[in-house]
N, C-alpha and C. Protein backbone atom coordinates (compact mmCIF):
# COMPACT_ATOMS: atom_id res chain seq x y z
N UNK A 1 96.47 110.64 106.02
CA UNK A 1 96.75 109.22 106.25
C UNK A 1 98.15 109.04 106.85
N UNK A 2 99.21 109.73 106.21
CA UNK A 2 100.60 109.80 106.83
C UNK A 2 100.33 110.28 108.58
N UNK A 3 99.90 111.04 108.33
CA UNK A 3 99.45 111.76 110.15
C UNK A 3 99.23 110.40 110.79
N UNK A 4 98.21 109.72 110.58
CA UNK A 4 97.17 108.69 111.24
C UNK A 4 98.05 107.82 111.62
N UNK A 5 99.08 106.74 110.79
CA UNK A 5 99.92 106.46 110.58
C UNK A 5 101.05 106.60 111.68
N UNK A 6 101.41 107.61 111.59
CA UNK A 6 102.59 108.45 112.55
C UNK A 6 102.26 108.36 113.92
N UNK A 7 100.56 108.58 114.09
CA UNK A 7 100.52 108.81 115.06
C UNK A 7 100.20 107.59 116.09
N UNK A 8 100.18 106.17 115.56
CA UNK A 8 99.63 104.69 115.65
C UNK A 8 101.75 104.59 115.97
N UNK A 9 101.84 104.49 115.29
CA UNK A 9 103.63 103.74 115.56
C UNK A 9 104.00 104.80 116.49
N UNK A 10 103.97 105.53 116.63
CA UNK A 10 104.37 106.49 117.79
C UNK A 10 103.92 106.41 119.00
N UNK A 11 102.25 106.17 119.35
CA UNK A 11 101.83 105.41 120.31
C UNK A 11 101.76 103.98 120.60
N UNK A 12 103.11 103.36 119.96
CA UNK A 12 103.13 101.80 120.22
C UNK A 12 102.24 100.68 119.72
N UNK A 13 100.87 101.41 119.04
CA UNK A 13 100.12 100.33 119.06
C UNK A 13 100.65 98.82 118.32
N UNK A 14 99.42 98.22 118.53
CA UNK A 14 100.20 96.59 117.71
C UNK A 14 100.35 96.44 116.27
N UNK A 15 101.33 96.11 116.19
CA UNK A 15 102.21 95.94 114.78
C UNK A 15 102.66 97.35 114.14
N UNK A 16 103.08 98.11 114.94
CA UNK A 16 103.77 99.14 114.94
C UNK A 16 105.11 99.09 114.13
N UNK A 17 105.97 98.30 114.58
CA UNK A 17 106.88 97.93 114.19
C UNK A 17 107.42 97.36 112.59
N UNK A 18 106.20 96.73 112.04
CA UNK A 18 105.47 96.06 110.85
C UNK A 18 105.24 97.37 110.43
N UNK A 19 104.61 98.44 110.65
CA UNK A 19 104.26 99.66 110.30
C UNK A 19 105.08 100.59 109.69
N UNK A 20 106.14 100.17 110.54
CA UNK A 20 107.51 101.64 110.10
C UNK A 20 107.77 100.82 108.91
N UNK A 21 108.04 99.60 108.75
CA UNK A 21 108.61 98.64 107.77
C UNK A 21 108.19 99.09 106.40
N UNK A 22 106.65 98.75 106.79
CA UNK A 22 106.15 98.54 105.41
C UNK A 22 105.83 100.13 104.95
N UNK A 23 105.76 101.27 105.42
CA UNK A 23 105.41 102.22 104.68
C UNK A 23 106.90 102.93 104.83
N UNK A 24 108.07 102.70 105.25
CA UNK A 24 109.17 103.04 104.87
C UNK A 24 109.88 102.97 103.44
N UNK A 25 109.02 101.66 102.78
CA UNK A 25 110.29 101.66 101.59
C UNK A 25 109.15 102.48 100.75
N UNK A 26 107.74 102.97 100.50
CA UNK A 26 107.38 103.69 99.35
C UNK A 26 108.08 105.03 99.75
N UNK A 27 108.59 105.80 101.12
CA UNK A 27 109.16 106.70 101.03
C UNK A 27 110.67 107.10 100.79
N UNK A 28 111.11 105.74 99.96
CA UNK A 28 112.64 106.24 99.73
C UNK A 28 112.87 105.26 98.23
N UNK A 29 111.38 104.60 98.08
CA UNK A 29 111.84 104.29 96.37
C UNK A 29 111.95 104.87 95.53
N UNK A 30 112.83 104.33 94.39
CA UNK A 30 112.74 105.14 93.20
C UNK A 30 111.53 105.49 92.59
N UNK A 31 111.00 106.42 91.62
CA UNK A 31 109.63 106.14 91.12
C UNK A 31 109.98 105.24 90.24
N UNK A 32 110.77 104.97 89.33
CA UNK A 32 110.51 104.15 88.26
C UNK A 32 110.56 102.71 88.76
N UNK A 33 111.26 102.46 89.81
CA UNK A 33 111.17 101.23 90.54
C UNK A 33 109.68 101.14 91.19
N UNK A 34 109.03 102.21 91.63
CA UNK A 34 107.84 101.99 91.72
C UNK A 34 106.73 101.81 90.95
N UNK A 35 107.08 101.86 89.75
CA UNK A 35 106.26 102.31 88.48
C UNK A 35 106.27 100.72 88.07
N UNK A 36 107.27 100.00 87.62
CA UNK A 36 107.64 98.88 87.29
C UNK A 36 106.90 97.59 88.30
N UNK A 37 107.22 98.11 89.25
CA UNK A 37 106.63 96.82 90.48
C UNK A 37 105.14 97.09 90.43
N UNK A 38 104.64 98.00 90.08
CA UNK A 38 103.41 98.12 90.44
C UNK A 38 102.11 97.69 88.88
N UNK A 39 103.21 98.06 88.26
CA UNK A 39 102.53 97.78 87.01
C UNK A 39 102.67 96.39 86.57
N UNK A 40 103.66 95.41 87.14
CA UNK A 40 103.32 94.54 87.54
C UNK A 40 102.45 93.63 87.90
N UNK A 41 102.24 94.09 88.60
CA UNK A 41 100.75 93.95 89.96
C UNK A 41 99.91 94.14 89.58
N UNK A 42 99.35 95.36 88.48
CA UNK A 42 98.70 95.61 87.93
C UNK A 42 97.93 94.64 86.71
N UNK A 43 98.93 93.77 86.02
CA UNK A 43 99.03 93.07 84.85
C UNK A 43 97.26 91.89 85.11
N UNK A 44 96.81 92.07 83.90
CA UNK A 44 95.75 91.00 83.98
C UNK A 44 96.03 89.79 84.53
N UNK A 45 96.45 88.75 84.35
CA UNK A 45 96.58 87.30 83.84
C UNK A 45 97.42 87.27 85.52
N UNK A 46 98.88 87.69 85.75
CA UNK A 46 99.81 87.35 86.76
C UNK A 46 99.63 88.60 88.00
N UNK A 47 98.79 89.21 87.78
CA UNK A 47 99.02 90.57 88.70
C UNK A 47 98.32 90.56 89.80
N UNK A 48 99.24 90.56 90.91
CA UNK A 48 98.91 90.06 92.43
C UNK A 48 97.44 90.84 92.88
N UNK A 49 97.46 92.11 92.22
CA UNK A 49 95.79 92.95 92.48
C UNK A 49 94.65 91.95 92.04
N UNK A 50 95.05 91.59 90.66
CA UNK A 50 93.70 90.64 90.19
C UNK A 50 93.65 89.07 90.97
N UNK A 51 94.84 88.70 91.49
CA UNK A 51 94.77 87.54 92.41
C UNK A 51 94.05 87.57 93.27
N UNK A 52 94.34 88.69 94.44
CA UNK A 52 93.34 89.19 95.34
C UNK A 52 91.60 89.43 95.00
N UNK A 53 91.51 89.93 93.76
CA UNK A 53 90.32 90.35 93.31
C UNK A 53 89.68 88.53 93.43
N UNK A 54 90.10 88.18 92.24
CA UNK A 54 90.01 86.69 92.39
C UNK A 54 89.52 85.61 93.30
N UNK A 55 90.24 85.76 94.82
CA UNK A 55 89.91 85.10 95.99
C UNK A 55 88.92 85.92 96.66
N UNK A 56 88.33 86.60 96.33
CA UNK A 56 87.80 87.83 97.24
C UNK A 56 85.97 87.84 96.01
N UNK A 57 86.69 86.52 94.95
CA UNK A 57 85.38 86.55 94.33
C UNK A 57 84.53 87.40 93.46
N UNK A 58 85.69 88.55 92.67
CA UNK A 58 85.47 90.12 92.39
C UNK A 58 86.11 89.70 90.83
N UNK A 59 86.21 88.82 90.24
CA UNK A 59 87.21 88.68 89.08
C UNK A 59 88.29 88.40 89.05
N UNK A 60 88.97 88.08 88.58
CA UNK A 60 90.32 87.62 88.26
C UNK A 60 91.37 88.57 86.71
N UNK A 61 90.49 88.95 85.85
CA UNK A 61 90.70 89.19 84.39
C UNK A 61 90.80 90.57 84.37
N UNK A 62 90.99 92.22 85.46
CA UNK A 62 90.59 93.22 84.73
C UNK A 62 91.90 93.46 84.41
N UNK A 63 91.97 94.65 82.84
CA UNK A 63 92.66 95.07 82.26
C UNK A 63 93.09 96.15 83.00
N UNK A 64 93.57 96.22 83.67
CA UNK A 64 93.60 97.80 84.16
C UNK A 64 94.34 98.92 83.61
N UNK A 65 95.35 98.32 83.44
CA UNK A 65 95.93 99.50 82.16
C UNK A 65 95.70 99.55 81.05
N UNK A 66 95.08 98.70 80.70
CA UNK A 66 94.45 98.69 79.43
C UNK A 66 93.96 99.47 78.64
N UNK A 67 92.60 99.56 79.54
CA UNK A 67 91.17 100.79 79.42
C UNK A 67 91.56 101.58 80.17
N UNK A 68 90.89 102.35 79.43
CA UNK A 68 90.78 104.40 79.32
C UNK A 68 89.91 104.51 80.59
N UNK A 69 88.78 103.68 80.91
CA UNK A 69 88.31 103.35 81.87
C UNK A 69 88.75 103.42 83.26
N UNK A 70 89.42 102.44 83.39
CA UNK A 70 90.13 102.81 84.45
C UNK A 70 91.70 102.35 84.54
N UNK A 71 92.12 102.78 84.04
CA UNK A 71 93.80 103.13 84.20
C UNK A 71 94.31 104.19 85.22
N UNK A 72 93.40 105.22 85.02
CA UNK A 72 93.96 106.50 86.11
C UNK A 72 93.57 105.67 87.76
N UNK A 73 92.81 104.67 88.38
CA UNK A 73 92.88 104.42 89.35
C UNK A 73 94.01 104.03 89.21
N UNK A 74 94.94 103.40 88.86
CA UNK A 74 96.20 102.64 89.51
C UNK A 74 97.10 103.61 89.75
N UNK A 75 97.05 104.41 88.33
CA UNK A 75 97.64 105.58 88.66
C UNK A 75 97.55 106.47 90.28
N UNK A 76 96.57 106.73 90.21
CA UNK A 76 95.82 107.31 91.21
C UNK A 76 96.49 106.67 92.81
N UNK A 77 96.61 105.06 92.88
CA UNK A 77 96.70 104.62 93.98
C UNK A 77 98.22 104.58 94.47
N UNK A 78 98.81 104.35 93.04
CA UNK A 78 100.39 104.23 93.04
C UNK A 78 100.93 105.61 93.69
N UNK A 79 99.99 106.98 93.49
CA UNK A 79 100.67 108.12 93.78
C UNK A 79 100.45 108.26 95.20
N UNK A 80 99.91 108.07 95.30
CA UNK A 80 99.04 108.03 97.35
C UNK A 80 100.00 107.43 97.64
N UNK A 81 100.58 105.99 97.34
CA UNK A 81 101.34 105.32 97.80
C UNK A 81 102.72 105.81 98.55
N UNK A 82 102.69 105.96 97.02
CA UNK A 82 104.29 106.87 97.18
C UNK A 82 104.46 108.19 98.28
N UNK A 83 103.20 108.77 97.66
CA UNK A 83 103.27 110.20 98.87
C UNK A 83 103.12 109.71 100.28
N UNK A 84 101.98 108.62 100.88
CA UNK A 84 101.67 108.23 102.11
C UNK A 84 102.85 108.19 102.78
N UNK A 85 104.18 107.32 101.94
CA UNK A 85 105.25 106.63 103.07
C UNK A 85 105.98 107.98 103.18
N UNK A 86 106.41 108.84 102.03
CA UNK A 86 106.97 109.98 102.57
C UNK A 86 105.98 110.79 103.86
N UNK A 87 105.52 111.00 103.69
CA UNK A 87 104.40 112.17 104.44
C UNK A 87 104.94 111.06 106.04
N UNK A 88 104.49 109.93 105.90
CA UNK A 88 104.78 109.16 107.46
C UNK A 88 106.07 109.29 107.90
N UNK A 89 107.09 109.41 106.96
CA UNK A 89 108.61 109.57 107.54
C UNK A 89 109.02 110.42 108.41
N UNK A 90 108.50 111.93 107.41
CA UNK A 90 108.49 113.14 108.21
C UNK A 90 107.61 113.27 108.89
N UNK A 91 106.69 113.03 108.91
CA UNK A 91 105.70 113.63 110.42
C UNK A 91 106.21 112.77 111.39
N UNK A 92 106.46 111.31 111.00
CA UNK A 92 107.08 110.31 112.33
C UNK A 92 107.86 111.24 113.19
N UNK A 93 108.59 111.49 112.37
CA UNK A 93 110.12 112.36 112.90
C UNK A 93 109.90 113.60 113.90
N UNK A 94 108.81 114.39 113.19
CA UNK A 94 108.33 115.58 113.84
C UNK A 94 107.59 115.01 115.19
N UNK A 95 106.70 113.90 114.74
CA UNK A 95 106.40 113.66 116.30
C UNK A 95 107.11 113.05 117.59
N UNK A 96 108.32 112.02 117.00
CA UNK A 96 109.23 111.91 117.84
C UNK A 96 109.69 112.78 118.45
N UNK A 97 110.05 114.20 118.13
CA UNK A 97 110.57 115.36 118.58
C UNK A 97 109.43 115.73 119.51
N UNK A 98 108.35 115.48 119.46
CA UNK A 98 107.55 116.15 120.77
C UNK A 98 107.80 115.50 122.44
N UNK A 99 108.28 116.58 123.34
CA UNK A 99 108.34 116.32 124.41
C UNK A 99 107.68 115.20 125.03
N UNK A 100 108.15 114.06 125.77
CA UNK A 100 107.07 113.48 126.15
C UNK A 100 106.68 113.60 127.69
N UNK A 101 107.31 114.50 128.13
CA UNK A 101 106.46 115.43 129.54
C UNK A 101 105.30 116.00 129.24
N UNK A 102 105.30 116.47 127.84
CA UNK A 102 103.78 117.27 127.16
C UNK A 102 102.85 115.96 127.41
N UNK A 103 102.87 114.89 127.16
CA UNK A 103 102.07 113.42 127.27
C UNK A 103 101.91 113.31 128.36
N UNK A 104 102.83 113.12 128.76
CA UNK A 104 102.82 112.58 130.38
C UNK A 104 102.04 113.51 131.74
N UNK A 105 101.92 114.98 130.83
CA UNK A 105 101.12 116.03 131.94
C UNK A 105 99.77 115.86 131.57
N UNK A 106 99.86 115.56 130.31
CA UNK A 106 98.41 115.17 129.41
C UNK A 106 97.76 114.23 130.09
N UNK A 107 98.42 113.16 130.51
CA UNK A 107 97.80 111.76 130.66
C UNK A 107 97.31 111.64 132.34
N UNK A 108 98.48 112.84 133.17
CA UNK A 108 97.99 112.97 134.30
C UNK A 108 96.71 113.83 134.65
N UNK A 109 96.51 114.32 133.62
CA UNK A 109 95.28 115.19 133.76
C UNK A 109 94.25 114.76 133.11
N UNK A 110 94.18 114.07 132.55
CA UNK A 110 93.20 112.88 132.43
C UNK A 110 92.94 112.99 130.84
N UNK A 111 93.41 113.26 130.00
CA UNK A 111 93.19 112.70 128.33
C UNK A 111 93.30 111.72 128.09
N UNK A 112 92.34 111.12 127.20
CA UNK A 112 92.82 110.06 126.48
C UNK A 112 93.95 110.05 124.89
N UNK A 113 94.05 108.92 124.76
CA UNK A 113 94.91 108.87 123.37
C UNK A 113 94.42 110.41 122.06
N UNK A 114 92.70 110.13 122.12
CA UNK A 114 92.13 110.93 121.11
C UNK A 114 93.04 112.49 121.89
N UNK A 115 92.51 112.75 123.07
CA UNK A 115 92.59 114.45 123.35
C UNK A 115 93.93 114.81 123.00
N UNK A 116 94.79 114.03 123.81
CA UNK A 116 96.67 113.93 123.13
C UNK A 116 96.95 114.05 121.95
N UNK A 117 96.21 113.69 121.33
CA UNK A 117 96.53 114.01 119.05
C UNK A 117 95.85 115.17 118.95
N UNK A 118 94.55 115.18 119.40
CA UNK A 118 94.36 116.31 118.73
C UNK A 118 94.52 117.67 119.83
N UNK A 119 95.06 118.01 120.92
CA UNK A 119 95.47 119.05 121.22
C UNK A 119 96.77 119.36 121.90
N UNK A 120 97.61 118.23 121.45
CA UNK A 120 98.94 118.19 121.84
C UNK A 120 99.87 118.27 120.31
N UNK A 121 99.92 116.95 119.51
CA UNK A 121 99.94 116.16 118.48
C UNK A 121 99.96 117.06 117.32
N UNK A 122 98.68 116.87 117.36
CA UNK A 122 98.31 117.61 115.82
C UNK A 122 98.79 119.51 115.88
N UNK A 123 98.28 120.28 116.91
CA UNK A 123 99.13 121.95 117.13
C UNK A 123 100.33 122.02 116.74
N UNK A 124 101.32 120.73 117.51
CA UNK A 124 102.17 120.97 117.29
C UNK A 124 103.29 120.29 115.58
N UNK A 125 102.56 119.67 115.03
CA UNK A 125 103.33 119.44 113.76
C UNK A 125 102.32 119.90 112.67
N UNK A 126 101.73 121.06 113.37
CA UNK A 126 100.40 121.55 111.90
C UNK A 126 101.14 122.39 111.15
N UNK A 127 102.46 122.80 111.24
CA UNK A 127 103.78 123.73 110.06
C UNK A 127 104.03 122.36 109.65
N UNK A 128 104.52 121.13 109.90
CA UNK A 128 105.16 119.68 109.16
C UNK A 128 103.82 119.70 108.17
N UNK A 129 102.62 120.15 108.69
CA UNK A 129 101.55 119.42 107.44
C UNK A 129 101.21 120.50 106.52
N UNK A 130 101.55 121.43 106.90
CA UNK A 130 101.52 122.59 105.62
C UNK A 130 102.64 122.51 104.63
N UNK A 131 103.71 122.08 105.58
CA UNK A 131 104.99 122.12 104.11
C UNK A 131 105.25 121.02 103.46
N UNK A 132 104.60 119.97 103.85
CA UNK A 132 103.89 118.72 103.16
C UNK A 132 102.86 118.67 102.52
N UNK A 133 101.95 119.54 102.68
CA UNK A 133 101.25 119.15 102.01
C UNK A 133 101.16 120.61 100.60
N UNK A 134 102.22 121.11 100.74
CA UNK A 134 102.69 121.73 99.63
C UNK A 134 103.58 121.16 99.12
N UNK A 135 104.51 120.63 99.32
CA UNK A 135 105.34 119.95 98.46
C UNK A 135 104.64 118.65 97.49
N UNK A 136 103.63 117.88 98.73
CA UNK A 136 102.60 116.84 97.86
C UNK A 136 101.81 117.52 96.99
N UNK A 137 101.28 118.66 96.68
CA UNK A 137 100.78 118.98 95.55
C UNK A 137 101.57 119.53 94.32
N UNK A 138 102.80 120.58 94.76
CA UNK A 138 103.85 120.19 93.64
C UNK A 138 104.29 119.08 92.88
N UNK A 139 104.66 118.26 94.04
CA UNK A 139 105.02 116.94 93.55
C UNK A 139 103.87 115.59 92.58
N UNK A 140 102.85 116.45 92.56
CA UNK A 140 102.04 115.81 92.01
C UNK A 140 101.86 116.47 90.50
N UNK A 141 101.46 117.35 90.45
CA UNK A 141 101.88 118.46 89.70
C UNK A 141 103.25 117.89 88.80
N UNK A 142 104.10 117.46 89.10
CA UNK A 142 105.10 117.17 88.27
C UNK A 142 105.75 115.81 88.53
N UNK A 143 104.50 115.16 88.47
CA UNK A 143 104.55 113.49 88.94
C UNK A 143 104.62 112.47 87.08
N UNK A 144 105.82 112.84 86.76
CA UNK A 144 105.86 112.45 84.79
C UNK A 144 106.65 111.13 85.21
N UNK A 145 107.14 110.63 86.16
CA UNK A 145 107.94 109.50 85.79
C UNK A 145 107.19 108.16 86.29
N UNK A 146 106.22 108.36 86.92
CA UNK A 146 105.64 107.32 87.33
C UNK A 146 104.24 107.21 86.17
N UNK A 147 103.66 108.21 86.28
CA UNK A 147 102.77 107.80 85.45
C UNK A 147 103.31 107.34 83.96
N UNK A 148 104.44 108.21 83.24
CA UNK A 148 104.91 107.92 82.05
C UNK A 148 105.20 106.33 82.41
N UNK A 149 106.04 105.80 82.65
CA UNK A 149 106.44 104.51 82.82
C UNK A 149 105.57 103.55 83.20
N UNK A 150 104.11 103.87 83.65
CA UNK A 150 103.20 102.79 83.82
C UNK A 150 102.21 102.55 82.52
N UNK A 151 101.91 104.22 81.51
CA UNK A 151 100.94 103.93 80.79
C UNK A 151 101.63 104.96 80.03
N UNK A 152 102.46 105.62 79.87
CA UNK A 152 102.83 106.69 78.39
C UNK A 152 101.87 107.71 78.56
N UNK A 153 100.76 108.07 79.42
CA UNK A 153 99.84 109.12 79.34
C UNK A 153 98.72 108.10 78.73
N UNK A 154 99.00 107.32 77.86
CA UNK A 154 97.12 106.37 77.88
C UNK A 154 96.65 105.28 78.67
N UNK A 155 95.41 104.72 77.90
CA UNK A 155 95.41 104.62 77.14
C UNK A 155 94.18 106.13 76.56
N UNK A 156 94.49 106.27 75.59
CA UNK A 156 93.42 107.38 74.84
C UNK A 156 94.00 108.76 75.71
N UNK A 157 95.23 109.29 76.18
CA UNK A 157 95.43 110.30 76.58
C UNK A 157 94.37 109.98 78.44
N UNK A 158 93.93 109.12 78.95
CA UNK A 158 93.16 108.98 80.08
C UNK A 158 93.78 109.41 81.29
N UNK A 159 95.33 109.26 81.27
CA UNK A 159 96.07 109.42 82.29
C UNK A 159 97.21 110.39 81.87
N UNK A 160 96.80 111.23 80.80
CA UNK A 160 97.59 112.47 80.41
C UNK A 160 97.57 113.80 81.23
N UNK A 161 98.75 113.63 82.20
CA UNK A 161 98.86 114.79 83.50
C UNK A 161 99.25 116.30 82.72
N UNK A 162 99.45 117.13 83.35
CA UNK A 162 99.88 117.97 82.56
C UNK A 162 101.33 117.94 81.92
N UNK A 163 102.36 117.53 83.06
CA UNK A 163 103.91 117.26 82.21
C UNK A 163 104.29 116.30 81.13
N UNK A 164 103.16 115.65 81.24
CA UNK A 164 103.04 114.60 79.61
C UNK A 164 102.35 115.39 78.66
N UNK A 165 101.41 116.16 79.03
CA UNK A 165 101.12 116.38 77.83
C UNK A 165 101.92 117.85 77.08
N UNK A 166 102.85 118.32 78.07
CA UNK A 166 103.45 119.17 77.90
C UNK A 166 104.51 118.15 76.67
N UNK A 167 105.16 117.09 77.17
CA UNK A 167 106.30 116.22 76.40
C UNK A 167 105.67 116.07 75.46
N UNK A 168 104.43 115.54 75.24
CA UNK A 168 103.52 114.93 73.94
C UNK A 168 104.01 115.89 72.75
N UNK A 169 103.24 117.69 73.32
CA UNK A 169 102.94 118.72 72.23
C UNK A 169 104.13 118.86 71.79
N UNK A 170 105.44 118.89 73.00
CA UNK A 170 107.15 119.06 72.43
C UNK A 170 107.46 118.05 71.28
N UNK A 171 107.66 116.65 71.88
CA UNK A 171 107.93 115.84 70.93
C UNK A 171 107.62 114.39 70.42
N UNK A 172 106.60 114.60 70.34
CA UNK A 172 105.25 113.56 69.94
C UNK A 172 104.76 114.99 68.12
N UNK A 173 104.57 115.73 68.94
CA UNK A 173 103.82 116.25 67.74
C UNK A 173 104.81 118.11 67.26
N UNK A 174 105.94 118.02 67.80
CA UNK A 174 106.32 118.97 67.34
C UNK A 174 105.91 120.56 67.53
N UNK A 175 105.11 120.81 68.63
CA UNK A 175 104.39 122.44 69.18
C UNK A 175 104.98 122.61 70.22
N UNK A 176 106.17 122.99 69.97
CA UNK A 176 106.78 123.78 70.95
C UNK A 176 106.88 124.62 71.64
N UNK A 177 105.60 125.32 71.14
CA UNK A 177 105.30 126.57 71.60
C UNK A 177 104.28 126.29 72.78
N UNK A 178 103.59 125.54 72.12
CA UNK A 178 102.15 125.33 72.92
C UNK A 178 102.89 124.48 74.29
N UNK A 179 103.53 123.72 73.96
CA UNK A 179 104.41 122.27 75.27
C UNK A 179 105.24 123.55 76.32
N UNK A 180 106.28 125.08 75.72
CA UNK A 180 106.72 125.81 76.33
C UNK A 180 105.34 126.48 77.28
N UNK A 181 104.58 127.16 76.69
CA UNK A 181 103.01 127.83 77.42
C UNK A 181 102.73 127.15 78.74
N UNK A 182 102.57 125.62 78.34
CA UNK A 182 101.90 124.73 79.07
C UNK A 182 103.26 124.60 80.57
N UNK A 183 104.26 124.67 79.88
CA UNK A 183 105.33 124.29 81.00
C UNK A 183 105.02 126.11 81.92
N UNK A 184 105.23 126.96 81.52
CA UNK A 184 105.20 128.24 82.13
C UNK A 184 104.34 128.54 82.84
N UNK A 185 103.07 128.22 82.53
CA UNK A 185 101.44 128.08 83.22
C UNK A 185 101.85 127.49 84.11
N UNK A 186 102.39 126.42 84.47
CA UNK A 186 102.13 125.54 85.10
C UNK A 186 103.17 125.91 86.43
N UNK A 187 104.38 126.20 85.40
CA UNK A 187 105.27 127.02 86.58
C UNK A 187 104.99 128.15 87.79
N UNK A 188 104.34 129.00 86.85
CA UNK A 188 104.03 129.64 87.79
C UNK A 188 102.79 129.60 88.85
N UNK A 189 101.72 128.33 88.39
CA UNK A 189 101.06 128.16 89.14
C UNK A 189 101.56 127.50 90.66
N UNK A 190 102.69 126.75 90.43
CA UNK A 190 103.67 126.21 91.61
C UNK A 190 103.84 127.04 92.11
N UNK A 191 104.68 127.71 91.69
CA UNK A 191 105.31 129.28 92.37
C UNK A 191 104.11 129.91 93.69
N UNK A 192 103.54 130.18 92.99
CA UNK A 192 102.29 131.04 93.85
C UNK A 192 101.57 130.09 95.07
N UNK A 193 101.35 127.99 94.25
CA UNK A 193 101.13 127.24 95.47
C UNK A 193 102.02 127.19 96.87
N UNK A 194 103.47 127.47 95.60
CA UNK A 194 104.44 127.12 97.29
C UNK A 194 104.72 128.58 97.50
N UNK A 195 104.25 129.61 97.36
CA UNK A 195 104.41 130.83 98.44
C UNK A 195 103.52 131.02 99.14
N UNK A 196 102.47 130.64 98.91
CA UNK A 196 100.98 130.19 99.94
C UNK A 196 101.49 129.08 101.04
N UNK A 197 102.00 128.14 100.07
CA UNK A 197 102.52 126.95 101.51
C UNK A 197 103.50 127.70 102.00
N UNK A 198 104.73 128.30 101.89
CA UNK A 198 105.56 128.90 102.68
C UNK A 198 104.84 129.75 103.69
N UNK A 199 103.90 130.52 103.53
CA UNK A 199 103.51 131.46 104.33
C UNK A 199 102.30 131.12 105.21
N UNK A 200 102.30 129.68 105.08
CA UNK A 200 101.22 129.45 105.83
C UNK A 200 101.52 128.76 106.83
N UNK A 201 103.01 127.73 106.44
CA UNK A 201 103.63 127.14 107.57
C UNK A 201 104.32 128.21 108.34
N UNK A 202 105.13 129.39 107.62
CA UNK A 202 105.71 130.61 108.98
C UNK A 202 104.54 130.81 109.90
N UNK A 203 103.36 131.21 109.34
CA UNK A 203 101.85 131.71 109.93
C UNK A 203 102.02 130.49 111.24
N UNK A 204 101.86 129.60 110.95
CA UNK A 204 101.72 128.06 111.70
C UNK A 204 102.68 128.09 112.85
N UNK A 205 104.11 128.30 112.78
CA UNK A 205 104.90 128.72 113.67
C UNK A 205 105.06 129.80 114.72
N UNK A 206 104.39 131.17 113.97
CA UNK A 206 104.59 132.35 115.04
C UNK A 206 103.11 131.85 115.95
């Protein structure tokens, strides 16, 4: 989606400009400032989601953090969020850096917009989307401040990621051992994701 994104404001289209705007600030907010505004939004009774729901004739009343049900969607949407505007920053960037004689030989030889992304475009920032899209799964992986601050890991443990429930076993319930295990597992499962992403973006480059 960051790609798609990048690649719309980069080719000028309309409301481009509106574009950089609005997916600029999820890539440089705080999480807990994101956590707060969103949960917000979230809220039954005042929360701009159920307003919309509301006019749109879909309800007005859901609990969303409420229920065990569905709490992990907000969760769920808040994290996309956040990752989308980063992911658009940097690829923006990477695609600004592409020559635009590469376009311009493109366009004289008759491509359209589509052939230009995908055999100009996309070749050339496919290392930007490997080391993105390793860092977005780390970063998800150890995504405790947004979810903690919207729901504590519930309701009923529903939205208990692994770094909460690592905090829970530490000091919620005193297993330190089991909360250390869980942190080490988990470590080294990173480890091994981002030496796969490292070696796949060098791969991507030579």
């Amino acid at each position: 989606m960051g790609t798609l994104l990048a690649a719309a404001v980069s080719a000028n289209v309309r409301g481009h400009k509106s574009m950089k705007i609005i997916w600029f600030f999820p890539g440089i907010a705080p999480p807990t400032a994101v956590a707060i505004f969103w949960s917000s939004g979230f809220q039954p009774e005042s929360g701009v989601v159920n307003v919309i729901l509301g006019k749109l004739g879909l309800g007005n009343a859901h609990a969303w953090l409420a229920s065990s049900d569905t709490a992990l969607y907000p969760v769920i949407f808040v994290g996309v969020w956040s990752a989308v505007g980063f992911a658009f920053l940097v690829i923006l960037g990477a695609v600004e850096q592409i020559p635009v004689s590469l376009r311009e030989a493109a366009l004289v030889d008759g491509a359209n917009m589509r052939q230009q992304f995908t055999k100009i475009t996309l070749p050339l920032i496919r290392p930007i989307l490997m080391t993105i899209f390793t860092l977005e799964i780390i970063w998800t992986f150890n995504g405790f401040t947004v979810v903690w601050a919207m729901t504590n890991g519930g309701p009923s443990d529903s939205t208990s990621i692994l770094p909460i429930l690592a905090y829970k076993e530490a000091f919620r319930y005193g297993r330190f051992g089991t909360a250390a295990a869980m942190a080490v597992i988990t470590g080294i499962f990173l480890m091994i994701v981002g030496t796969i992403g490292i070696r796949l973006s060098r791969s991507e480059q030579q």
